[in-house]
Protein backbone atom coordinates (compact mmCIF):
# COMPACT_ATOMS: atom_id res chain seq x y z
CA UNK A 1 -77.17 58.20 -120.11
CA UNK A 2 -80.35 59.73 -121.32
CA UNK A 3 -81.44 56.01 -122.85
CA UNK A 4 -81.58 54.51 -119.78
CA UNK A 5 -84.96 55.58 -118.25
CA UNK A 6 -86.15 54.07 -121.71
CA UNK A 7 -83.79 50.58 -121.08
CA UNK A 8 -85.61 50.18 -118.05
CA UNK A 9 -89.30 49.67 -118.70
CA UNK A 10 -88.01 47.43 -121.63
CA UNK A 11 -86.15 45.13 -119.40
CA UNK A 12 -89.31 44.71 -117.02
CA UNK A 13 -91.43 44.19 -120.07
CA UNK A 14 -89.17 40.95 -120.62
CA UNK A 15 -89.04 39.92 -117.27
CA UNK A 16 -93.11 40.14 -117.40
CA UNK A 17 -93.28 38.26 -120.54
CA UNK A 18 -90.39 35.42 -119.48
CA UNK A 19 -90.06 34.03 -115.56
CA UNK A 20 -86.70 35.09 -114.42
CA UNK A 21 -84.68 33.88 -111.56
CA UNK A 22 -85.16 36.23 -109.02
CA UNK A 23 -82.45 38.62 -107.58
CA UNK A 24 -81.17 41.88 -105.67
CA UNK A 25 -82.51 45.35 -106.92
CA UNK A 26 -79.85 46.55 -109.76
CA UNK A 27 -78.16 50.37 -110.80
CA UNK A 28 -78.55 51.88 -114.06
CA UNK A 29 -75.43 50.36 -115.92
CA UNK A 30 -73.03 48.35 -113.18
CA UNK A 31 -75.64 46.01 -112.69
CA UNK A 32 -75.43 44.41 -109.41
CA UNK A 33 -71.78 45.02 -109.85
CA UNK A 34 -71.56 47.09 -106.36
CA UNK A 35 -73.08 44.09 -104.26
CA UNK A 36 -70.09 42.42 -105.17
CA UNK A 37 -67.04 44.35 -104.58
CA UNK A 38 -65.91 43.08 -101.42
CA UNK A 39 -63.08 40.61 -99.84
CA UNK A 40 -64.75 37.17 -100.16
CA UNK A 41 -67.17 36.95 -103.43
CA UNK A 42 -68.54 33.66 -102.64
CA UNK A 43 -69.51 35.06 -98.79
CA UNK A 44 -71.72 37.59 -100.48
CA UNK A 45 -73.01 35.61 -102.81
CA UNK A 46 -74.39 33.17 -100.54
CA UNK A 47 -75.84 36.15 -98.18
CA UNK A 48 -77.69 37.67 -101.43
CA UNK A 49 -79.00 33.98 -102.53
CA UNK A 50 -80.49 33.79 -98.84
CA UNK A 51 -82.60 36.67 -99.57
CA UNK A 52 -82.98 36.87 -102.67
CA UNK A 53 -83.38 33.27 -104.37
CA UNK A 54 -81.62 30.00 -102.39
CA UNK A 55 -81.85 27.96 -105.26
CA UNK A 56 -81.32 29.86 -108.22
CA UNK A 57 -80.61 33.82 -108.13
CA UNK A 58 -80.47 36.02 -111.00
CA UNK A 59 -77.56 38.63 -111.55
CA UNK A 60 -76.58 41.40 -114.23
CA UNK A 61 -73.36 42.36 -114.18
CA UNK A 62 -72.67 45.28 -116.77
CA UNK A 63 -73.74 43.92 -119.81
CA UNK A 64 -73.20 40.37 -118.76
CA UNK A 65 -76.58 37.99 -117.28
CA UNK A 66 -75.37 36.01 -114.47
CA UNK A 67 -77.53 32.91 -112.53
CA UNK A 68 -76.32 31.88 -109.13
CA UNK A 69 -76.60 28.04 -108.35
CA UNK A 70 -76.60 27.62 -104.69
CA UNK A 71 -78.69 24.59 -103.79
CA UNK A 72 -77.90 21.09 -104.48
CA UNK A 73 -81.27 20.68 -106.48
CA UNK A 74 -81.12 23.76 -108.63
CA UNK A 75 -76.98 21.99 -109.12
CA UNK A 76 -78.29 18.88 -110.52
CA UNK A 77 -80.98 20.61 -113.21
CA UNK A 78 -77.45 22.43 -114.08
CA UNK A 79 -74.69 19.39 -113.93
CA UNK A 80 -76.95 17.12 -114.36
CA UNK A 81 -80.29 17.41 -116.17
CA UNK A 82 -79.18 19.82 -118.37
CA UNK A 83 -75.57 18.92 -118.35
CA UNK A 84 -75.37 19.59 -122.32
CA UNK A 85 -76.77 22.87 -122.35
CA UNK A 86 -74.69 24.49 -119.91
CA UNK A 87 -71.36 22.42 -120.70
CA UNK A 88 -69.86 25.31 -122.62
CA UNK A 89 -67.54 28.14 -121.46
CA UNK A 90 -67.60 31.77 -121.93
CA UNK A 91 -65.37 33.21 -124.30
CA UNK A 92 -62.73 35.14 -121.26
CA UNK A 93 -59.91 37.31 -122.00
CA UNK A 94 -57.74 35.05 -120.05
CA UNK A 95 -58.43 32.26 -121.73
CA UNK A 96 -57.07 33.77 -125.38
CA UNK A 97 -53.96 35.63 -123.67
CA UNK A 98 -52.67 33.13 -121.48
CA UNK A 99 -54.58 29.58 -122.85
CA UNK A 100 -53.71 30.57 -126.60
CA UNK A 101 -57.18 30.72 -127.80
CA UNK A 102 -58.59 28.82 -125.23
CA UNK A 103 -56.62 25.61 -126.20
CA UNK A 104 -57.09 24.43 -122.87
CA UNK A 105 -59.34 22.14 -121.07
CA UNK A 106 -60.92 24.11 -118.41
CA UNK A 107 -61.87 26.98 -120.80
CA UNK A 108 -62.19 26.11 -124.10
CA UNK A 109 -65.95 25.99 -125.73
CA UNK A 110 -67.60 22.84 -126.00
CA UNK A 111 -67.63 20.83 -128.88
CA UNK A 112 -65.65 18.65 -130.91
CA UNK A 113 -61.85 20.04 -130.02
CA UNK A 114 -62.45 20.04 -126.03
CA UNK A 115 -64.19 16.23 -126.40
CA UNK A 116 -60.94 15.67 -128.19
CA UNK A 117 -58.70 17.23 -125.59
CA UNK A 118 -60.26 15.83 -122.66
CA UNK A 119 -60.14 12.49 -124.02
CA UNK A 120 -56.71 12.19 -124.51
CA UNK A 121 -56.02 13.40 -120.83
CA UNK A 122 -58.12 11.46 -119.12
CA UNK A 123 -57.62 8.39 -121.14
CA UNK A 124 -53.73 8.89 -121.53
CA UNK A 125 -52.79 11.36 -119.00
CA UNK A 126 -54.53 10.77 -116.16
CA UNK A 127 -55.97 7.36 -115.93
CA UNK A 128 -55.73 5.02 -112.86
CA UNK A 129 -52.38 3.47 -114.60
CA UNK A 130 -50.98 7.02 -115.16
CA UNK A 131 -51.33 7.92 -111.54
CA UNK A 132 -50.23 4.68 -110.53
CA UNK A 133 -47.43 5.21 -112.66
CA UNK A 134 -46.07 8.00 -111.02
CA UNK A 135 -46.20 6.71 -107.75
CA UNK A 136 -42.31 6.54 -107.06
CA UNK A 137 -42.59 10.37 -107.86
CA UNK A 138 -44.85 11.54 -105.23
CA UNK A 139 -43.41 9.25 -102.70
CA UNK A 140 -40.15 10.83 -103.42
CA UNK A 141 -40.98 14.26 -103.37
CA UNK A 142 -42.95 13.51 -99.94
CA UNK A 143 -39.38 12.16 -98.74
CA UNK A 144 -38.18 15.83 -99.84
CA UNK A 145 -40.94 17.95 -98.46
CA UNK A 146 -40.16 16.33 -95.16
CA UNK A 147 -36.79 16.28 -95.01
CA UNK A 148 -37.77 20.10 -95.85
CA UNK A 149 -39.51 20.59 -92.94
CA UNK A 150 -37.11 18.92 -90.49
CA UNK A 151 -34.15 21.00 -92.12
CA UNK A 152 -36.14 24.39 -91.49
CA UNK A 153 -36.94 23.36 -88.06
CA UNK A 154 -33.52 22.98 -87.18
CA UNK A 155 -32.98 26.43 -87.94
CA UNK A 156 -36.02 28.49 -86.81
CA UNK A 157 -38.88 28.38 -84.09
CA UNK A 158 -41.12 27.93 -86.86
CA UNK A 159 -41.79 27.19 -90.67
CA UNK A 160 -43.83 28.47 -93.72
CA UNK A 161 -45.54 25.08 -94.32
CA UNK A 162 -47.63 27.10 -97.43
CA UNK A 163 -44.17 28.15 -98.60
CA UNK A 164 -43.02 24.38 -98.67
CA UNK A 165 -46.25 22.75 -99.55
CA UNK A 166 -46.25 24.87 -103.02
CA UNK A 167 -42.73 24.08 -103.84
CA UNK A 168 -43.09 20.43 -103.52
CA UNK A 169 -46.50 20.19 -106.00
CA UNK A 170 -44.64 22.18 -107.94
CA UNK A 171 -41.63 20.23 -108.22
CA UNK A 172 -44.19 16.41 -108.13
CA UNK A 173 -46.01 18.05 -111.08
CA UNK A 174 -43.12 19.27 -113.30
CA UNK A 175 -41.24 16.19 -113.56
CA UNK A 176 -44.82 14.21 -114.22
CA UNK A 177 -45.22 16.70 -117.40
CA UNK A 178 -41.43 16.85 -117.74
CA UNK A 179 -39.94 13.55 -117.08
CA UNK A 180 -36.83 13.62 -115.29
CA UNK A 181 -37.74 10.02 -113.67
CA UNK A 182 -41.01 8.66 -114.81
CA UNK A 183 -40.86 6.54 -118.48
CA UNK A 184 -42.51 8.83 -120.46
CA UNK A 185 -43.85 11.96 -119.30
CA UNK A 186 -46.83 14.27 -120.33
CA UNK A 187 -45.50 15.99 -122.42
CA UNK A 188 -43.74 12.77 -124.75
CA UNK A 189 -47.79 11.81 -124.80
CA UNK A 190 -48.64 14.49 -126.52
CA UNK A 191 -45.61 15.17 -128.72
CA UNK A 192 -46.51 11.40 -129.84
CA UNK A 193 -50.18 12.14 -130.76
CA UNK A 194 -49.14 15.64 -132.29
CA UNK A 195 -46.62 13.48 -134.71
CA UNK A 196 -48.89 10.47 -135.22
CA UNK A 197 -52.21 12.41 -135.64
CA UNK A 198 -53.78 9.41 -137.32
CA UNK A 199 -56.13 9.18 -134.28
CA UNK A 200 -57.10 12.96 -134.10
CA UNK A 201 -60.37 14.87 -135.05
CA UNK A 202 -58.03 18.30 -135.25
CA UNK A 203 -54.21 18.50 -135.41
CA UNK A 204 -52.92 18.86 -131.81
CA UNK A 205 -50.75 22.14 -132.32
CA UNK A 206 -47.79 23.67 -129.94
CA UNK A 207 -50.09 26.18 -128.70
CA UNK A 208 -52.78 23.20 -127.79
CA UNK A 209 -49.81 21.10 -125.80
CA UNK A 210 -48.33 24.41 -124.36
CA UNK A 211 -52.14 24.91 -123.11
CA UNK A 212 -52.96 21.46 -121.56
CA UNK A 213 -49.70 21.12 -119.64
CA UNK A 214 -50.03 24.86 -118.10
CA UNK A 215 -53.68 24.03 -117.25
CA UNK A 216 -52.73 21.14 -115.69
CA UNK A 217 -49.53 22.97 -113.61
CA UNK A 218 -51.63 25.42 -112.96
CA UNK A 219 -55.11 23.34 -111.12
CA UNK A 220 -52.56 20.38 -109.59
CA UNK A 221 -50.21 23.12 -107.94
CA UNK A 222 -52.83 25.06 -106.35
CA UNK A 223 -55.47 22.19 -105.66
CA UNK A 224 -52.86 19.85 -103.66
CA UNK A 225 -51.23 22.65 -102.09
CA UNK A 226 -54.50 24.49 -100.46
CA UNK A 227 -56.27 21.84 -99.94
CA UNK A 228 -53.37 20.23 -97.83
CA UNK A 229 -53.00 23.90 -95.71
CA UNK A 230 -56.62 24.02 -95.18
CA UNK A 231 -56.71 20.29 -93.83
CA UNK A 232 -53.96 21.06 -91.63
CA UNK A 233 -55.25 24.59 -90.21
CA UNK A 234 -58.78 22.46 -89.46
CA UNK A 235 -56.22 19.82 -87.63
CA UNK A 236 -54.47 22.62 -85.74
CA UNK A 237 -58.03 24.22 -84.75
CA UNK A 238 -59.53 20.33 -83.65
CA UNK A 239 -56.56 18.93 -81.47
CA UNK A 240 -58.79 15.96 -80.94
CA UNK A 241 -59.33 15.14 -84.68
CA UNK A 242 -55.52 15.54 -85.07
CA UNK A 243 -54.90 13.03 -82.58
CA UNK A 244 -57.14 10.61 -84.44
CA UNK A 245 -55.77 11.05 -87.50
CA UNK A 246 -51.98 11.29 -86.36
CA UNK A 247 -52.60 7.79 -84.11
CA UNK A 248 -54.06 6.13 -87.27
CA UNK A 249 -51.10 7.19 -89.26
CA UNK A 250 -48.27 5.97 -86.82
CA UNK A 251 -50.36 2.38 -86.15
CA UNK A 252 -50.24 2.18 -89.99
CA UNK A 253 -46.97 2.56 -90.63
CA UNK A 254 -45.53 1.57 -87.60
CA UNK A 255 -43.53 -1.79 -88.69
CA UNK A 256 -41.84 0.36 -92.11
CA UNK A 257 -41.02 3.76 -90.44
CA UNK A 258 -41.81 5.65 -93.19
CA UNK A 259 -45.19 5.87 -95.38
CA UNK A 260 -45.66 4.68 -99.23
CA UNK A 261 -48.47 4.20 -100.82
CA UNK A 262 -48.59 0.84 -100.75
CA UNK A 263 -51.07 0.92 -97.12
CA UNK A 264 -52.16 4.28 -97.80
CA UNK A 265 -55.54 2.81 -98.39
CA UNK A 266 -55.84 1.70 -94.51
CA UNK A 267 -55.96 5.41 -93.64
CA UNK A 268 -59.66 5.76 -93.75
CA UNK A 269 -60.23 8.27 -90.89
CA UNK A 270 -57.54 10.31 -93.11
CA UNK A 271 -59.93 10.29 -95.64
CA UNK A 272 -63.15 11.70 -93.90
CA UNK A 273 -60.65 14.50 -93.00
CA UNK A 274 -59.67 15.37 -96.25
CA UNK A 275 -63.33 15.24 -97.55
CA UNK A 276 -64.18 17.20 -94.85
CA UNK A 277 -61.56 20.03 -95.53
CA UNK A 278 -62.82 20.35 -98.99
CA UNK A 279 -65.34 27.89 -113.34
CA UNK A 280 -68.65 29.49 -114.33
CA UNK A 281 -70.25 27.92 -117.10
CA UNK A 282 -72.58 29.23 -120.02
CA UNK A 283 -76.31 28.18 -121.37
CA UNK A 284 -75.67 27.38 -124.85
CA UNK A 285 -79.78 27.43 -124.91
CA UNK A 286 -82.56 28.61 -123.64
CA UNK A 287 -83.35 26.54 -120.15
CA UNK A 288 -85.71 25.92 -117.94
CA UNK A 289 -84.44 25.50 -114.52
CA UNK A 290 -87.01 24.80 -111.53
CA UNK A 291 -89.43 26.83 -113.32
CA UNK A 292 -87.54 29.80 -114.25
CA UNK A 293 -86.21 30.19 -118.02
CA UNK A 294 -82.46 30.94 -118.43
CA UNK A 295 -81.83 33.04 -121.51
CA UNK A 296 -78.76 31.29 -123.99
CA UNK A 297 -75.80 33.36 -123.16
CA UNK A 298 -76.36 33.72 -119.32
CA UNK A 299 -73.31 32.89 -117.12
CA UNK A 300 -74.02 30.24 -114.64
CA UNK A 301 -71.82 29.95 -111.12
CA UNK A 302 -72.60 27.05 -109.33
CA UNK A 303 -71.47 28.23 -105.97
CA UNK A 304 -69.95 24.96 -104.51
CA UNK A 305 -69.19 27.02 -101.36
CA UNK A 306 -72.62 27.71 -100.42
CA UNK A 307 -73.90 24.38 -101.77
CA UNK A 308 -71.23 21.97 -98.71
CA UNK A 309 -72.19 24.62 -96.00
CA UNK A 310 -76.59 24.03 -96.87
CA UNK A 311 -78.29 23.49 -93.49
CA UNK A 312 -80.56 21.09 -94.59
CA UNK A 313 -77.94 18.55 -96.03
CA UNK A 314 -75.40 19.32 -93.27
CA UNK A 315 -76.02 19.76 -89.97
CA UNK A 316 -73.48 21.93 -87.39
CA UNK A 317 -72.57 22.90 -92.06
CA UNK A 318 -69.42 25.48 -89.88
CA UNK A 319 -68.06 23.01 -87.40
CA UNK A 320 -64.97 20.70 -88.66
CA UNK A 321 -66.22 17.21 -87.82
CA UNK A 322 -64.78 14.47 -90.28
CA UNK A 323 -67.24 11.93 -88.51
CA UNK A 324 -70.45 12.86 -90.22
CA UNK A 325 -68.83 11.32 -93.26
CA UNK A 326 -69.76 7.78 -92.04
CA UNK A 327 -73.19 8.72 -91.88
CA UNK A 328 -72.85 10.41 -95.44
CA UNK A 329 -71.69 7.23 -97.15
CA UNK A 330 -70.56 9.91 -100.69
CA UNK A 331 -67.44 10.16 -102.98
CA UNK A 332 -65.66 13.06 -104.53
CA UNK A 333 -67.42 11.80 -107.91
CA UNK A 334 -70.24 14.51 -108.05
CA UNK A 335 -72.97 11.62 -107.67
CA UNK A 336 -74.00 13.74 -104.49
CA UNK A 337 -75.13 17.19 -105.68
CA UNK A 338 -74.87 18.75 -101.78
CA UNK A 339 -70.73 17.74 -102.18
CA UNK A 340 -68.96 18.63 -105.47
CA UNK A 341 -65.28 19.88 -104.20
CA UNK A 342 -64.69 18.69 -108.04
CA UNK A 343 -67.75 19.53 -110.17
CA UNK A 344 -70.03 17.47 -111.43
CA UNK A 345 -71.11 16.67 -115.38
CA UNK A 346 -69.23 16.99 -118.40
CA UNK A 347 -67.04 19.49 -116.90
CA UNK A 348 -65.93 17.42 -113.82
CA UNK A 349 -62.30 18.34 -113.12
CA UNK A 350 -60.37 15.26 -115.13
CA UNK A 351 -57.90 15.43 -112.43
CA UNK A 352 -59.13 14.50 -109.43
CA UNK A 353 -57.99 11.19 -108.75
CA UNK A 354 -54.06 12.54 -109.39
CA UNK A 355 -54.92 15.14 -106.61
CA UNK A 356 -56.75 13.07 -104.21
CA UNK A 357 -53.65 10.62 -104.30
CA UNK A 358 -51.33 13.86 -103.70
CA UNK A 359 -52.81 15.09 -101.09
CA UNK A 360 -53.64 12.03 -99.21
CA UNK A 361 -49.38 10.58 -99.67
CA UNK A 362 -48.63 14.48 -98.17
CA UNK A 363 -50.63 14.85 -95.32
CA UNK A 364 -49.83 11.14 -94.13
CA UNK A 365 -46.26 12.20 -94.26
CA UNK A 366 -47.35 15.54 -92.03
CA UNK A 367 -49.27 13.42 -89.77
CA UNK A 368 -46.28 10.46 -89.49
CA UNK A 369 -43.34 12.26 -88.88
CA UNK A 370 -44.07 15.31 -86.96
CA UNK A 371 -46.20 16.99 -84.23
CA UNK A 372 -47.32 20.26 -84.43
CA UNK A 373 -47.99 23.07 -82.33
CA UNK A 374 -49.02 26.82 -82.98
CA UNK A 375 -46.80 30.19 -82.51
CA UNK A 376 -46.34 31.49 -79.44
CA UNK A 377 -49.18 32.67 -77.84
CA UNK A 378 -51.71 31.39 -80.66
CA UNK A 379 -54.22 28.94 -79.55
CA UNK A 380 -56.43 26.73 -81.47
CA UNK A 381 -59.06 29.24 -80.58
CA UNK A 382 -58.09 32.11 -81.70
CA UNK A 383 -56.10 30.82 -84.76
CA UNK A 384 -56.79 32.80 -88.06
CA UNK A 385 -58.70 31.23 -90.69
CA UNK A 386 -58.54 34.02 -93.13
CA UNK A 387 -59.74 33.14 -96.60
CA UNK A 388 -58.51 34.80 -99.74
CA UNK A 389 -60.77 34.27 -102.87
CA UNK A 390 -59.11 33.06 -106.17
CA UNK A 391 -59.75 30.29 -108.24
CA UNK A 392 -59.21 28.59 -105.10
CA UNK A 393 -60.65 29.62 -102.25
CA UNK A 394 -56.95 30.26 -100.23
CA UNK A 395 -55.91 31.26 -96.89
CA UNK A 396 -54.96 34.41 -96.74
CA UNK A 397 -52.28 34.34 -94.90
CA UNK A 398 -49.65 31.27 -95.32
CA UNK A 399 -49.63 28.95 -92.97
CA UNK A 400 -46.79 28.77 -89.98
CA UNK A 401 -46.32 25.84 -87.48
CA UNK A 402 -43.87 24.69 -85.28
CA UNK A 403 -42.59 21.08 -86.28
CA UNK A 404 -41.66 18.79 -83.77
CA UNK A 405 -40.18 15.43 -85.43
CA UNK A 406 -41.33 12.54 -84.16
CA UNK A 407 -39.09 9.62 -83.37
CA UNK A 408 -40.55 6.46 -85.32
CA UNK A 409 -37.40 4.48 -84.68
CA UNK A 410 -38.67 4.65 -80.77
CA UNK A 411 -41.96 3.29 -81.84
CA UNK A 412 -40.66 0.53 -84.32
CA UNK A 413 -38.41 -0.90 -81.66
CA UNK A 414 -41.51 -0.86 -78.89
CA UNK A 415 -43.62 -2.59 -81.85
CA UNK A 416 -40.83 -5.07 -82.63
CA UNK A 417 -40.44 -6.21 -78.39
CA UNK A 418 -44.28 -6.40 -78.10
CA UNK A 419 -44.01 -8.91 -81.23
CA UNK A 420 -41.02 -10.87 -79.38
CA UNK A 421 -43.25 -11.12 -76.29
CA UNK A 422 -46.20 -12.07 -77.86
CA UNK A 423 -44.10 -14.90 -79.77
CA UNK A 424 -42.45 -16.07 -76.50
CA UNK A 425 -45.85 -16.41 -74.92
């Protein structure tokens, strides 16, 4: 302890001699770890970036040099302008225990094994012909998740939708990695490319398969399933926007009586919802980022948070409205630095269009074959919207409705007489 009034006047002697991002006052030895050590992370972080630096905000944590992204320019100079730089990840304990080495694709270092690795997912694993071919899967664990929901309302005044919503992207994304009922599954892929190898930079061990497949469990499970419970807890606090979306739904499917994919396409108020309702990197080099220079070895987080609630891109950035999509004409393909529910760059999360198409098939099925109404004396008002921070930005609390099934068979016949009329006229 008796080093650190001499650590001090060092430190300012570098910031003097090198422009650093600006950022909160620090302690001897934590850092700025104190300004941090509360319920929702990304909350604070935002609050200090306000004050502190609102596009890029400096941070020590312990021993560890942090940056803060928090505006969609300073995002693009990271994901974009200096995509290579910052592609990298930091070496986590995490990623050696559980990803065997960092094996993975979300946290292992960039270079020539991760280029490898993320080619043959998104190439061979989750192209537009891999998702398409697991369409008969997610249609029929959509038929199970709401044959779920009708059995549990039988029983009860009410049902764990989180509960539910989990077990059925569990179950879709197991038998896409496992079989069970597509051709060949994830996991034959890479068992193939492991025994051919003729094709490979590095030999793709056990511990690299054993790594992709639980990094891909792990991101589909928990993306599909929050992002689903968040759309519907927005649709349970905006009655109006439910209607919308519900009425679109029903006039879609209205002549099958049941949703597939095969219209999905037509629901495009269901997709401004979802839109609506929607892992730090490393400088492997010195950078210059809007005029302040970012040491090699600083952690960046590009808090995506902040960046879809920024004033100037969003106006009313707090209030669910789906609607100022059509005057945002942008895609979930991190071309638009003010939206990246993905990422952006190099590092872009290979699996978005295998989510998207999840979530999309589950919340038609929500919207389709049920109404929905709150607990007893809950209100649309006064309707928690805890968060819980994780990888994912949760709820905190699961989510509980009260499913009423809707008869369709009611609606096809009315459809099917207004046809007859129309053909006798």
């Amino acid at each position: 302890m008796l080093l650190i009034p001499n650590l001090r006047p060092r430190r300012r002697l570098v910031e003097k001699l090198v422009k650093l991002p600006p950022g909160p006052r620090k302690l001897p030895v934590i850092g700025n770890l104190h300004q941090l050590i509360c319920e929702h992370p990304h909350h604070r972080l935002r609050d200090l970036a306000q004050k502190h630096g609102p596009h890029v905000m400096g941070l020590q944590l312990g021993e560890l040099s942090y940056i803060v992204i928090s505006s969609p320019e300073a995002a693009g100079e990271v994901l974009k302008a200096h995509d290579l730089s910052f592609a990298t990840r930091p070496r986590l304990l995490v990623s050696d225990v559980v990803f065997y080495g960092a094996k993975d694709i979300a946290l292992a270092p960039y270079g020539a094994y991760w280029r490898q690795v993320r080619k043959i997912c998104v190439v061979e694993l989750l192209s537009s012909k891999r998702v398409l071919s697991l369409r008969p899967v997610r249609e029929s664990e959509a038929a199970k998740l709401t044959a779920a929901i009708r059995a549990a309302a039988a029983g009860s005044a009410g049902v764990d939708i989180g509960k539910l919503l989990v077990s059925s992207t569990c179950s879709f994304t197991f038998r896409a990695a496992f079989g069970m009922s597509a051709e060949e599954d994830l996991v034959d892929i890479l068992l193939n490319f492991q025994e051919d190898g003729t094709e490979l930079d590095f030999p793709l061990t056990t511990e690299s398969i054993k790594a992709v497949v639980l990094d891909m469990f792990l991101a589909g499970t928990e993306t599909s399933s929050t992002t689903v419970q968040w759309t519907m807890s927005e649709l349970m606090r905006n009655p109006g926007v439910m209607q919308k979306a519900q009425e679109e739904a029903r006039r879609t499917f209205a002549c099958k009586g049941k949703v597939d994919e095969e219209d999905l396409h037509n629901l495009t108020y269901l997709d401004l919802v979802i839109r609506e309702s929607l892992v730090p990197r490393e400088a492997r080099e010195t950078v210059e980022i809007l005029g302040y220079e970012i040491p090699s070895g600083t952690k960046v987080i590009v808090n995506a948070w902040a960046i879809g609630r920024d004033p100037r891109y969003w106006k009313e950035a707090d209030k669910f409205f789906p609607e100022r999509f059509l005057d945002h004409p942008i895609d979930y393909k991190g071309n638009n630095l003010e939206f990246i529910p993905f990422g952006s760059g190099r590092r872009m999360c290979p699996g978005m269009s295998l989510a998207l198409a999840n979530v999309k098939l589950i919340l038609a099925n929500l919207l389709y074959h049920f109404d929905w109404k709150l607990s007893t004396g809950i209100t649309h008002e006064n309707f928690d919207m805890s968060e819980s921070f994780g990888s994912m930005v949760g709820r905190k609390y699961s989510l509980h409705l009260i499913p009423l099934p809707y008869d369709a068979r009611n609606c096809l016949e009315g459809w099917q007489d207004g046809v007859q009329l129309l053909g006798k006229d």
